[in-house]
PDB file of N, CA and C in Angstrom:
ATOM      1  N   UNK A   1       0.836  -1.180   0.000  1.00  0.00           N
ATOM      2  CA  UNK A   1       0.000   0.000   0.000  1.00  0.00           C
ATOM      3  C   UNK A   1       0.885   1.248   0.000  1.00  0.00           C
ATOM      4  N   UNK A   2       0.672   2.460  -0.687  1.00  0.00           N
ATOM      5  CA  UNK A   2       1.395   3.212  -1.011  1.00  0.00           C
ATOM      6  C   UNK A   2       0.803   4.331   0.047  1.00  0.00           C
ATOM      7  N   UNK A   3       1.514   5.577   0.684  1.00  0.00           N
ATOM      8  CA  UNK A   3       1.704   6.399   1.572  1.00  0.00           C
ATOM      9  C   UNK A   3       0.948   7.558   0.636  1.00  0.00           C
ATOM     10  N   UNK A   4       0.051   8.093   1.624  1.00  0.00           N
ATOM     11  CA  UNK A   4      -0.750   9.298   0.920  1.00  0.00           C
ATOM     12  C   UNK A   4       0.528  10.512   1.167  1.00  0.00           C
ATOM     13  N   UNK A   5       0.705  11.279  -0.020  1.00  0.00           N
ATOM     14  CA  UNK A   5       1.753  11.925  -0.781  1.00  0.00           C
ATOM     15  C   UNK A   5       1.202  13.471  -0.793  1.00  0.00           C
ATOM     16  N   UNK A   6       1.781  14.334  -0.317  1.00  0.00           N
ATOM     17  CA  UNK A   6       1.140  15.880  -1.022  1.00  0.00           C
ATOM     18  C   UNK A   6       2.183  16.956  -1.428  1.00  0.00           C
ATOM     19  N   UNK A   7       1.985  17.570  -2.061  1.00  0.00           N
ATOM     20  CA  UNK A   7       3.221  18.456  -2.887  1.00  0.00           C
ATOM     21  C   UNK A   7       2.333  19.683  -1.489  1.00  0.00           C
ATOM     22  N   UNK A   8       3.525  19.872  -1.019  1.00  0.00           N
ATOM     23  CA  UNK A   8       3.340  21.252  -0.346  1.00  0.00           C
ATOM     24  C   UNK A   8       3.935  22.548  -0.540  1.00  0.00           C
ATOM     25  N   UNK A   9       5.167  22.496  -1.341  1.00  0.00           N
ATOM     26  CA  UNK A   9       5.442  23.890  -1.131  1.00  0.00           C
ATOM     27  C   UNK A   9       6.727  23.429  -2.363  1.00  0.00           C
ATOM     28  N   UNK A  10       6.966  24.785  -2.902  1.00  0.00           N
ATOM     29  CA  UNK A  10       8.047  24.468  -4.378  1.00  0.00           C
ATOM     30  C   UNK A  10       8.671  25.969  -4.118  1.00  0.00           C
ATOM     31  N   UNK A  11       9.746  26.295  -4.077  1.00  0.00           N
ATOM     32  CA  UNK A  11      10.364  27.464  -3.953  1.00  0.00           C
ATOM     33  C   UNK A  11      11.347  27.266  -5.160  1.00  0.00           C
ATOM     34  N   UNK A  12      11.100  28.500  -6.539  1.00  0.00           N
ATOM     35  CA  UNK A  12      12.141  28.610  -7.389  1.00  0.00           C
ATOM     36  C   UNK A  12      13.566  29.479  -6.829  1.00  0.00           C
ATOM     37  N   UNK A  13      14.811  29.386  -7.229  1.00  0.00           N
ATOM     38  CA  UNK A  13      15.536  29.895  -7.177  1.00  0.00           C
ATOM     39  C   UNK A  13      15.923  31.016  -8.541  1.00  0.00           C
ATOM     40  N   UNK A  14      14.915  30.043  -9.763  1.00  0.00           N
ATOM     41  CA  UNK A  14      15.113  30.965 -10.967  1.00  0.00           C
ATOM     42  C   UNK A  14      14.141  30.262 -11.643  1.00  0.00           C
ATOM     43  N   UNK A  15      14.067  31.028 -13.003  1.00  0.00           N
ATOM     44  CA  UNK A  15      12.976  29.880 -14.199  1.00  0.00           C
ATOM     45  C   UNK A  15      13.281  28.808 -14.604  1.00  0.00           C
ATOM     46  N   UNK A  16      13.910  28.258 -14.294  1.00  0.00           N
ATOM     47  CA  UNK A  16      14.611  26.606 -14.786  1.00  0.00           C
ATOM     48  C   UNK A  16      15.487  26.049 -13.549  1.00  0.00           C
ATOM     49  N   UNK A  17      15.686  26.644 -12.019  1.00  0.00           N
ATOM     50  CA  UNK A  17      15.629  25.691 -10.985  1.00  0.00           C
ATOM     51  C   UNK A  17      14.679  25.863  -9.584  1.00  0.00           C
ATOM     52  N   UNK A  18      14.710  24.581  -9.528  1.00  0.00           N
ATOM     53  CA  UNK A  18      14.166  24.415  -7.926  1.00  0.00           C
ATOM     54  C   UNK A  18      15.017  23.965  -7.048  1.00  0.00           C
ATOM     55  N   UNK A  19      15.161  24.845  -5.767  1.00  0.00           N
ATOM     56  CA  UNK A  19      15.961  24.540  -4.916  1.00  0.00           C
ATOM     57  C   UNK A  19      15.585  24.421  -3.455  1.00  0.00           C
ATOM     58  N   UNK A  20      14.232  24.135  -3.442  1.00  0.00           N
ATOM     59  CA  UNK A  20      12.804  23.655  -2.124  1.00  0.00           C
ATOM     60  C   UNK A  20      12.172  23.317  -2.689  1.00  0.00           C
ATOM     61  N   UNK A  21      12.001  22.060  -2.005  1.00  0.00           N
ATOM     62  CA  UNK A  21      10.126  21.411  -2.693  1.00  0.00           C
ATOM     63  C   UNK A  21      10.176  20.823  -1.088  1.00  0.00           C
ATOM     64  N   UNK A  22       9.047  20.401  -0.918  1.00  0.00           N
ATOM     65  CA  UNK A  22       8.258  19.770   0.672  1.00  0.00           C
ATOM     66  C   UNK A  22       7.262  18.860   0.267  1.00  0.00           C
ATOM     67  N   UNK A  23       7.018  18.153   0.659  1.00  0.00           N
ATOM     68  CA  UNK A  23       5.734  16.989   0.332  1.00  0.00           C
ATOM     69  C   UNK A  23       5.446  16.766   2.280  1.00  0.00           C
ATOM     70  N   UNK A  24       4.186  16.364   2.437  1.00  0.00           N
ATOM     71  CA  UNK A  24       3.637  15.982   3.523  1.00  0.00           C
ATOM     72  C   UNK A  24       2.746  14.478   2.797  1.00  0.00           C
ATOM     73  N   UNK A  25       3.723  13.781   4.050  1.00  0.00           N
ATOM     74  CA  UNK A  25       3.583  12.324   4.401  1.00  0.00           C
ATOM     75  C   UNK A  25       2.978  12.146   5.329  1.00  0.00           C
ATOM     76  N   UNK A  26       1.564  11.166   4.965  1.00  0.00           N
ATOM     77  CA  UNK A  26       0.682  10.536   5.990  1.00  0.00           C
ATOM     78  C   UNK A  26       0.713   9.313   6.490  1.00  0.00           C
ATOM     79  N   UNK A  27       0.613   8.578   7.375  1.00  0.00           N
ATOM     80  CA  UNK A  27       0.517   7.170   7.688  1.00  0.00           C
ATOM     81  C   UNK A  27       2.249   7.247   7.687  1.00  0.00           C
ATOM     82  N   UNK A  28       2.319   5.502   7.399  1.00  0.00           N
ATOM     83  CA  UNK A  28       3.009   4.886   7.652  1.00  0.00           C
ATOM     84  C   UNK A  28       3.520   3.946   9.016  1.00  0.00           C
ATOM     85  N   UNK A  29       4.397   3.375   9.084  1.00  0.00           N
ATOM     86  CA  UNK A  29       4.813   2.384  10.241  1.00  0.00           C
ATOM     87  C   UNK A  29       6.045   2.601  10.809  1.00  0.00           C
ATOM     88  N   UNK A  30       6.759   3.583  10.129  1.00  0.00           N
ATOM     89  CA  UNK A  30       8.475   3.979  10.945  1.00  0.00           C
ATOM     90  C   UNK A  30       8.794   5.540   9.750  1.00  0.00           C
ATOM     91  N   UNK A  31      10.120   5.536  10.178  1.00  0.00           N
ATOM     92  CA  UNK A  31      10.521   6.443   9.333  1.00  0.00           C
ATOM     93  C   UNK A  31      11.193   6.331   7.743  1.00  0.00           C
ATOM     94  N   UNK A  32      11.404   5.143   8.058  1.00  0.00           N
ATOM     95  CA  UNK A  32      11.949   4.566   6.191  1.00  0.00           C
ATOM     96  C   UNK A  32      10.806   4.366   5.668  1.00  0.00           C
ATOM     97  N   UNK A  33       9.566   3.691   5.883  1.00  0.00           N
ATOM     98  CA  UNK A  33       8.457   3.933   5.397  1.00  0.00           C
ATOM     99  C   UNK A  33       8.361   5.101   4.866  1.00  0.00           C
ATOM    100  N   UNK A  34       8.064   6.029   5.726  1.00  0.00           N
ATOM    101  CA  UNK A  34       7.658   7.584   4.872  1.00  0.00           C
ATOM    102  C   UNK A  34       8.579   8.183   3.990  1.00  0.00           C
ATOM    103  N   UNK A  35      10.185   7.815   4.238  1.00  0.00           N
ATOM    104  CA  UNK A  35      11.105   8.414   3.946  1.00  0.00           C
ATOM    105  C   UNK A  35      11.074   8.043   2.110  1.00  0.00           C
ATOM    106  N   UNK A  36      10.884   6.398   2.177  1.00  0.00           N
ATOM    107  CA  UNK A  36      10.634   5.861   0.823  1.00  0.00           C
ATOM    108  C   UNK A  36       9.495   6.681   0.083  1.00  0.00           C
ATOM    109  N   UNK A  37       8.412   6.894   0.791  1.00  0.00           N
ATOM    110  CA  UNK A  37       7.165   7.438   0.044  1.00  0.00           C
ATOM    111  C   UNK A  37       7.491   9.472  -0.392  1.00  0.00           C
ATOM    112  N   UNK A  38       8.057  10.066   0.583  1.00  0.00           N
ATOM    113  CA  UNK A  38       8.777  11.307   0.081  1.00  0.00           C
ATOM    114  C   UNK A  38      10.127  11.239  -1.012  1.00  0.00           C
ATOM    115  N   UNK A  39      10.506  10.408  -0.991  1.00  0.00           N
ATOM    116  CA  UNK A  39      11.494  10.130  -2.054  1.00  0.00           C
ATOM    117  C   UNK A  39      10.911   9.722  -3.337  1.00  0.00           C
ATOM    118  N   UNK A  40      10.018   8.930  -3.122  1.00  0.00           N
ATOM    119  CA  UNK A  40       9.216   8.486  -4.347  1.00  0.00           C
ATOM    120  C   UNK A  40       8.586   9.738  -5.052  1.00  0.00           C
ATOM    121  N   UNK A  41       7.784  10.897  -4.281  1.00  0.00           N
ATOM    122  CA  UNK A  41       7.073  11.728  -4.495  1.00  0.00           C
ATOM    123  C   UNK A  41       8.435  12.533  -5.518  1.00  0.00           C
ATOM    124  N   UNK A  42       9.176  12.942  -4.877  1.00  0.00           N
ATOM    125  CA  UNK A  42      10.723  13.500  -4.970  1.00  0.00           C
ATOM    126  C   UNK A  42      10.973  13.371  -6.298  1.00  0.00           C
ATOM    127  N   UNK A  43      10.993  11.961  -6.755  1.00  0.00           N
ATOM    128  CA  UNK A  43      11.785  11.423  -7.949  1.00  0.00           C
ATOM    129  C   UNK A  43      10.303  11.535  -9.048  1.00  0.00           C
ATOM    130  N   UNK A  44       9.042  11.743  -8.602  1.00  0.00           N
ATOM    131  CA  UNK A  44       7.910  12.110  -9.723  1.00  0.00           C
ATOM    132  C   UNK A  44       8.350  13.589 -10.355  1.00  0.00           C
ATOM    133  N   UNK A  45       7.801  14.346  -9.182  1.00  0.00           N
ATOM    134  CA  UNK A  45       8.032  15.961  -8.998  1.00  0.00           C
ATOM    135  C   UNK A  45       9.276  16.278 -10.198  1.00  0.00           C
ATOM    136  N   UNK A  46      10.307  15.594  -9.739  1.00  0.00           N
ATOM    137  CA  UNK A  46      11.357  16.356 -10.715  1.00  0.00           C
ATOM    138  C   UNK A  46      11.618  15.561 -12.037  1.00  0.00           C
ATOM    139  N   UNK A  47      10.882  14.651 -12.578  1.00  0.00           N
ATOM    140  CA  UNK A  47      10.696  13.847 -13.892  1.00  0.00           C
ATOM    141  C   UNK A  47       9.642  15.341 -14.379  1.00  0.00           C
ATOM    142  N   UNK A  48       8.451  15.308 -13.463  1.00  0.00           N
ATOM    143  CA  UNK A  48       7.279  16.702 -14.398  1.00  0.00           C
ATOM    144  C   UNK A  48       7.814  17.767 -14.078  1.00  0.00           C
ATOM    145  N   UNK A  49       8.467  17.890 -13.407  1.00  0.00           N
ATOM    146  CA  UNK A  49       8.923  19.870 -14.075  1.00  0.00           C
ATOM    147  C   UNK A  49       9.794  19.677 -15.056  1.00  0.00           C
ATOM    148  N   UNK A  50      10.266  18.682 -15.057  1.00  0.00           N
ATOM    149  CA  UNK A  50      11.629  18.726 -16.265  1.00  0.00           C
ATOM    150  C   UNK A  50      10.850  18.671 -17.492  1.00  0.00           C
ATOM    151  N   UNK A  51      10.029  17.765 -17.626  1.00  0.00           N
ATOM    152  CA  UNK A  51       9.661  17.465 -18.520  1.00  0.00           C
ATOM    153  C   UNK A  51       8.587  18.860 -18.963  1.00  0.00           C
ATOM    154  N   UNK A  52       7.875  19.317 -18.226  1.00  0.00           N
ATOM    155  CA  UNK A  52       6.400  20.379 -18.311  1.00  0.00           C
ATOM    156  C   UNK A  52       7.117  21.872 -18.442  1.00  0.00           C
ATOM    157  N   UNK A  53       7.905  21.808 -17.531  1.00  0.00           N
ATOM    158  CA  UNK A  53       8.620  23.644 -17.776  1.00  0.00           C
ATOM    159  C   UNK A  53       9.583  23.616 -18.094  1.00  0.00           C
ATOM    160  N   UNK A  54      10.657  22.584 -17.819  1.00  0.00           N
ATOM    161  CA  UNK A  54      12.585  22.368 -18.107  1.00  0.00           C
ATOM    162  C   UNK A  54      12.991  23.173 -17.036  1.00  0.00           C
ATOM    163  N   UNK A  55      12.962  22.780 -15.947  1.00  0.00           N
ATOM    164  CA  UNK A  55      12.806  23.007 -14.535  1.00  0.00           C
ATOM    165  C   UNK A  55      13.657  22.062 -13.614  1.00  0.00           C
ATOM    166  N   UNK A  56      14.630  22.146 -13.314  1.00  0.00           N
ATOM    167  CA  UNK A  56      15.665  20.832 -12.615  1.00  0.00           C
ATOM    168  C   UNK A  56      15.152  21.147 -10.798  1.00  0.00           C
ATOM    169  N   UNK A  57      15.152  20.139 -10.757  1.00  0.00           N
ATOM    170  CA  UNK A  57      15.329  20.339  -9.338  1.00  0.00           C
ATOM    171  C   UNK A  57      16.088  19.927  -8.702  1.00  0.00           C
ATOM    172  N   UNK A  58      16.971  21.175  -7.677  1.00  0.00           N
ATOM    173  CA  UNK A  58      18.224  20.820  -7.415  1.00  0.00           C
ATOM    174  C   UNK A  58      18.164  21.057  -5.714  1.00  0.00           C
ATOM    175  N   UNK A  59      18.334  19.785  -5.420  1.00  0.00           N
ATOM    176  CA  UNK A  59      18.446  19.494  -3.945  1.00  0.00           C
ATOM    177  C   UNK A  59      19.687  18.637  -3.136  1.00  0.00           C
ATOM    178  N   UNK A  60      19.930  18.730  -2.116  1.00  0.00           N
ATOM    179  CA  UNK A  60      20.871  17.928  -1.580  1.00  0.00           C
ATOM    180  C   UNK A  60      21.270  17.363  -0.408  1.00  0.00           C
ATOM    181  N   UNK A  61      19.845  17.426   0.167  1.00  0.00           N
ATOM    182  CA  UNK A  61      19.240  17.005   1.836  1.00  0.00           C
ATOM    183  C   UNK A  61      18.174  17.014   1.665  1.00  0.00           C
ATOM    184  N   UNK A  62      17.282  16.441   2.883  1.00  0.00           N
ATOM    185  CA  UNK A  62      16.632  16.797   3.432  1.00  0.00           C
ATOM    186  C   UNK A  62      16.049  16.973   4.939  1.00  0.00           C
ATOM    187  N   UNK A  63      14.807  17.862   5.434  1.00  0.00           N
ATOM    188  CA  UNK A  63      14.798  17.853   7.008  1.00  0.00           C
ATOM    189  C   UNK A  63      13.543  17.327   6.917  1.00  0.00           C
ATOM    190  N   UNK A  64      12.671  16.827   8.054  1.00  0.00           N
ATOM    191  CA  UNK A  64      11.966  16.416   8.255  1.00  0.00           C
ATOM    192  C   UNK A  64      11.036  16.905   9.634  1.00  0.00           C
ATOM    193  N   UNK A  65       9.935  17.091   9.421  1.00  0.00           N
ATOM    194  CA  UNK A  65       9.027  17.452  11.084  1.00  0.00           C
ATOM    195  C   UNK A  65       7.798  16.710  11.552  1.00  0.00           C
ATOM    196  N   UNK A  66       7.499  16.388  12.002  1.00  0.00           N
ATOM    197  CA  UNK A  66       6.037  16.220  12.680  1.00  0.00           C
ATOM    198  C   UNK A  66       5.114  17.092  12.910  1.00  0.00           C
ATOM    199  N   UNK A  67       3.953  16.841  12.058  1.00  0.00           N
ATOM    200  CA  UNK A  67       3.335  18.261  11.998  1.00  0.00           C
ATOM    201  C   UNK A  67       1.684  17.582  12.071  1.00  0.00           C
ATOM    202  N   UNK A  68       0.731  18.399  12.075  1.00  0.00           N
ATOM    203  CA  UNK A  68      -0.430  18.484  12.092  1.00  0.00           C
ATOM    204  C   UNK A  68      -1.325  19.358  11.593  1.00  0.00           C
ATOM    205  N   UNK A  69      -2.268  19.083  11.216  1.00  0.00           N
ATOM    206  CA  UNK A  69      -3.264  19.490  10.172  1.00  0.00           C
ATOM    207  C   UNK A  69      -3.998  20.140  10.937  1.00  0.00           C
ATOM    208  N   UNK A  70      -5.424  20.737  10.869  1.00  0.00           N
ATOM    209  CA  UNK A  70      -6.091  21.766  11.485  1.00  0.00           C
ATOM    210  C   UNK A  70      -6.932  20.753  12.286  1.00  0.00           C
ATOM    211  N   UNK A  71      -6.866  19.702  11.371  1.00  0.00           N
ATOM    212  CA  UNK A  71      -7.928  18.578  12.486  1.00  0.00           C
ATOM    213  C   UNK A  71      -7.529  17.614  12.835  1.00  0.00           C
ATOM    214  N   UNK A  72      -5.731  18.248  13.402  1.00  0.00           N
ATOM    215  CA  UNK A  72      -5.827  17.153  14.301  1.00  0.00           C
ATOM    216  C   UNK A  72      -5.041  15.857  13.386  1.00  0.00           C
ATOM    217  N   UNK A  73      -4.804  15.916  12.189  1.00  0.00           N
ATOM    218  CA  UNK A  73      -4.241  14.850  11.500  1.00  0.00           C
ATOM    219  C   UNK A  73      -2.911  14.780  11.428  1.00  0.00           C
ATOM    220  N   UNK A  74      -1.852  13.543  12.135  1.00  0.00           N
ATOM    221  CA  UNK A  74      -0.719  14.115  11.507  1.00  0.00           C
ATOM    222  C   UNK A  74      -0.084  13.499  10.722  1.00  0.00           C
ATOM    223  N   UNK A  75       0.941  14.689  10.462  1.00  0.00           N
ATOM    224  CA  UNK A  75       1.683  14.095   9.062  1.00  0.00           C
ATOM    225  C   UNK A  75       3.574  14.313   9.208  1.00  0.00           C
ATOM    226  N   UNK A  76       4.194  14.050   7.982  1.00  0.00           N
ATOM    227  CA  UNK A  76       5.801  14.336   8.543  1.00  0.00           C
ATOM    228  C   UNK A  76       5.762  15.199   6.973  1.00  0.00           C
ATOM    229  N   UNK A  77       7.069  16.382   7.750  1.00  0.00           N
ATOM    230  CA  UNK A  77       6.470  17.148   6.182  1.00  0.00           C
ATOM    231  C   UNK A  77       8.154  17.262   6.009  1.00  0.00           C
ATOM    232  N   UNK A  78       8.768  16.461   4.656  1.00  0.00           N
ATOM    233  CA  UNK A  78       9.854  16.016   4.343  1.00  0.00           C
ATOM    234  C   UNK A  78      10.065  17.614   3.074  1.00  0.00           C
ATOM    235  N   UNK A  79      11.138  17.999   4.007  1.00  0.00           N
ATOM    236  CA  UNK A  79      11.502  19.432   2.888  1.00  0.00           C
ATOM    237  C   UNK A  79      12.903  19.001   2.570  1.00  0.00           C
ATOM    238  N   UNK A  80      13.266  19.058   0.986  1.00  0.00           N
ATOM    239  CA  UNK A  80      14.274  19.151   0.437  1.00  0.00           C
ATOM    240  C   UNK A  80      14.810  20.144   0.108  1.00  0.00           C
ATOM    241  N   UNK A  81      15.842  20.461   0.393  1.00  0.00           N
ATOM    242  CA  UNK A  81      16.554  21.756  -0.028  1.00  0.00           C
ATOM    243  C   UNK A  81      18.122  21.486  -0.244  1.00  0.00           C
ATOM    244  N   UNK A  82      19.212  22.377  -0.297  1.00  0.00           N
ATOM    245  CA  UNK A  82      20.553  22.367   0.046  1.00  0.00           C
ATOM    246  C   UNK A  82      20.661  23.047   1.848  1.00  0.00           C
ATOM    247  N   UNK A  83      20.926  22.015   2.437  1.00  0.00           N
ATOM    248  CA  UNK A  83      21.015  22.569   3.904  1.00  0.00           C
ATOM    249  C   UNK A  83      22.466  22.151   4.025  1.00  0.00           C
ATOM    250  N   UNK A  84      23.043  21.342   3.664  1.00  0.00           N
ATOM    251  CA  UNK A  84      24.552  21.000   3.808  1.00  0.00           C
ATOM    252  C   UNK A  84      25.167  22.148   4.324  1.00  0.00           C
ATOM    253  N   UNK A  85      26.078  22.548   5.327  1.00  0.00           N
ATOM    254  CA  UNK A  85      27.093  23.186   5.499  1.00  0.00           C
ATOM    255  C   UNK A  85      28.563  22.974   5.658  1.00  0.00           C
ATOM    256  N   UNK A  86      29.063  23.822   4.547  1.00  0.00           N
ATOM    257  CA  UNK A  86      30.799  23.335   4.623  1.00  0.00           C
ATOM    258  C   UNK A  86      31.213  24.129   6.294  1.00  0.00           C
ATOM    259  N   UNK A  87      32.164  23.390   6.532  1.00  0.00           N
ATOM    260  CA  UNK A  87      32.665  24.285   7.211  1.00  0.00           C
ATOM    261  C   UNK A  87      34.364  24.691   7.222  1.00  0.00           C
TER     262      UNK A  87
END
């Protein structure tokens, strides 16, 4: 059974990249569970912008939260971005 999936949030850096996207993950049974189902979402997302606008999406982490809905539902809301820091 596959993990209910939602595109939440897409932040351009320019007209041809993305460098934030977020999906909110419902259910599941641990954290590789969801982690698989935001990755999955992950690897759709950036097949259709490439393909629909020529739009890369360029990421290189991600963070993760526990969050909740207005009623009470929760979810883990998996944001990709570049968070890496050199030091």
């Amino acid at each position: 059974m596959e993990l209910p999936v939602e595109l939440a949030t897409v932040q351009y850096s320019s007209h041809t990249q993305i460098t934030e996207i977020a999906f909110r993950v419902y259910g599941g049974k641990d954290h590789l569970e969801r982690l698989s189902a935001a990755n999955q979402a992950l690897e759709c997302y950036t097949d259709y912008f490439l393909e629909s606008e020529n739009t890369v999406v360029s990421v290189d982490s991600y963070e993760c939260q526990l969050q909740f809905t207005e009623s009470g539902t929760p979810f883990v809301l998996f944001t990709y971005g570049n968070f890496q820091q050199s030091f």
